[in-house]
Protein backbone atom coordinates (compact mmCIF):
# COMPACT_ATOMS: atom_id res chain seq x y z
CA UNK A 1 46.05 -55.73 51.14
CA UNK A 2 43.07 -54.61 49.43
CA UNK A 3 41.88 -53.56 52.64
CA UNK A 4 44.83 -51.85 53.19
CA UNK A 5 44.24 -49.52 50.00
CA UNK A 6 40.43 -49.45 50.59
CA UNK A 7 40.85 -47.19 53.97
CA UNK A 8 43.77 -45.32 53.03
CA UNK A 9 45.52 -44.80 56.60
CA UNK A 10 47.95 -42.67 57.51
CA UNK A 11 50.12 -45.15 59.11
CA UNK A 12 50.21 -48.94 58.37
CA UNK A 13 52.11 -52.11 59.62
CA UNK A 14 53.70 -54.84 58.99
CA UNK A 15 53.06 -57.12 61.85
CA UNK A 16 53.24 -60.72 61.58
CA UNK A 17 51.91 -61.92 65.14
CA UNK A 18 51.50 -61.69 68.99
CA UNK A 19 55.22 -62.50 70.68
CA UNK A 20 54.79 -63.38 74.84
CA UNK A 21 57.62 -61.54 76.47
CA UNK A 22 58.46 -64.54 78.20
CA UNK A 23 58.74 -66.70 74.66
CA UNK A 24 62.39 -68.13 73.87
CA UNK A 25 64.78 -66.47 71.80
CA UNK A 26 63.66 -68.83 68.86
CA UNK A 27 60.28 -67.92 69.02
CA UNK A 28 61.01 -64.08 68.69
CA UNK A 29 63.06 -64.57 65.81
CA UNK A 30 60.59 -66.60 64.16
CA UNK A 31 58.10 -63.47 64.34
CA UNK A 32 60.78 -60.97 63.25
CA UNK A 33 61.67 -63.11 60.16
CA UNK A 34 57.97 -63.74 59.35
CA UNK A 35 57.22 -59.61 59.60
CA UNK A 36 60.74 -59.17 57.31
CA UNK A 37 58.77 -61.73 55.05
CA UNK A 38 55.69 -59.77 54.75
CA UNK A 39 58.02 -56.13 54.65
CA UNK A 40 58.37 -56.20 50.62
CA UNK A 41 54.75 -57.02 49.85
CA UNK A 42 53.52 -53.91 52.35
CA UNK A 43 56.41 -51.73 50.39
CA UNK A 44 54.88 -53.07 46.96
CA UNK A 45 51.58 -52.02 47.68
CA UNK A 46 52.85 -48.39 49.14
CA UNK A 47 54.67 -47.75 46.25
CA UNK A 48 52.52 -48.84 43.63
CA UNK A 49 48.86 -46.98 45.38
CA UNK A 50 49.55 -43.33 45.25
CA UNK A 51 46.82 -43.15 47.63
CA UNK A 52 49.28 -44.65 50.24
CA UNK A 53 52.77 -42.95 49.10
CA UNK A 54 52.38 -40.55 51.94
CA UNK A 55 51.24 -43.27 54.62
CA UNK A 56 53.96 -44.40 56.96
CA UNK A 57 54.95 -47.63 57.25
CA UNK A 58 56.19 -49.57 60.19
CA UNK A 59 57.99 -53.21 60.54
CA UNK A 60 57.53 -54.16 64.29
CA UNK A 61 56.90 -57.56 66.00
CA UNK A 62 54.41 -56.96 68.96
CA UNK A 63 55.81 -58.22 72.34
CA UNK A 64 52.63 -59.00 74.80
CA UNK A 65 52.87 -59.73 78.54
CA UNK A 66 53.72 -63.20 79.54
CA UNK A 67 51.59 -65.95 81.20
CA UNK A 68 53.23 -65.14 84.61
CA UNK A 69 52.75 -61.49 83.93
């Protein structure tokens, strides 16, 4: 996070990991529950650094093609 604060961006994310679009419904919800997990800390540090109380913040889980793909 200190990085985070360090470049000041103008948008930041909370992303957890990769998700293959071919990966089973389990797997998928496994990354959206692990990005909800790491939501509060990224909403911590944007409201406690002033520097980043104008940044946007995004939850998303990244979907990536597929072996077959």
């Amino acid at each position: 996070m200190a990085t985070v604060s360090a470049l000041q961006p103008d948008i930041f994310v909370a992303l957890s990991d990769d998700v293959p679009c071919d990966s089973k419904q389990q797997r998928a919800a496994a990354s959206v529950t692990r990005t909800l997990a790491w939501l509060p800390e990224c909403l911590r540090l944007r409201e406690s650094d002033v520097s980043l109380q104008q940044s946007a913040l995004f939850a998303a889980v990244q979907v990536t093609r597929g072996k077959g793909a």
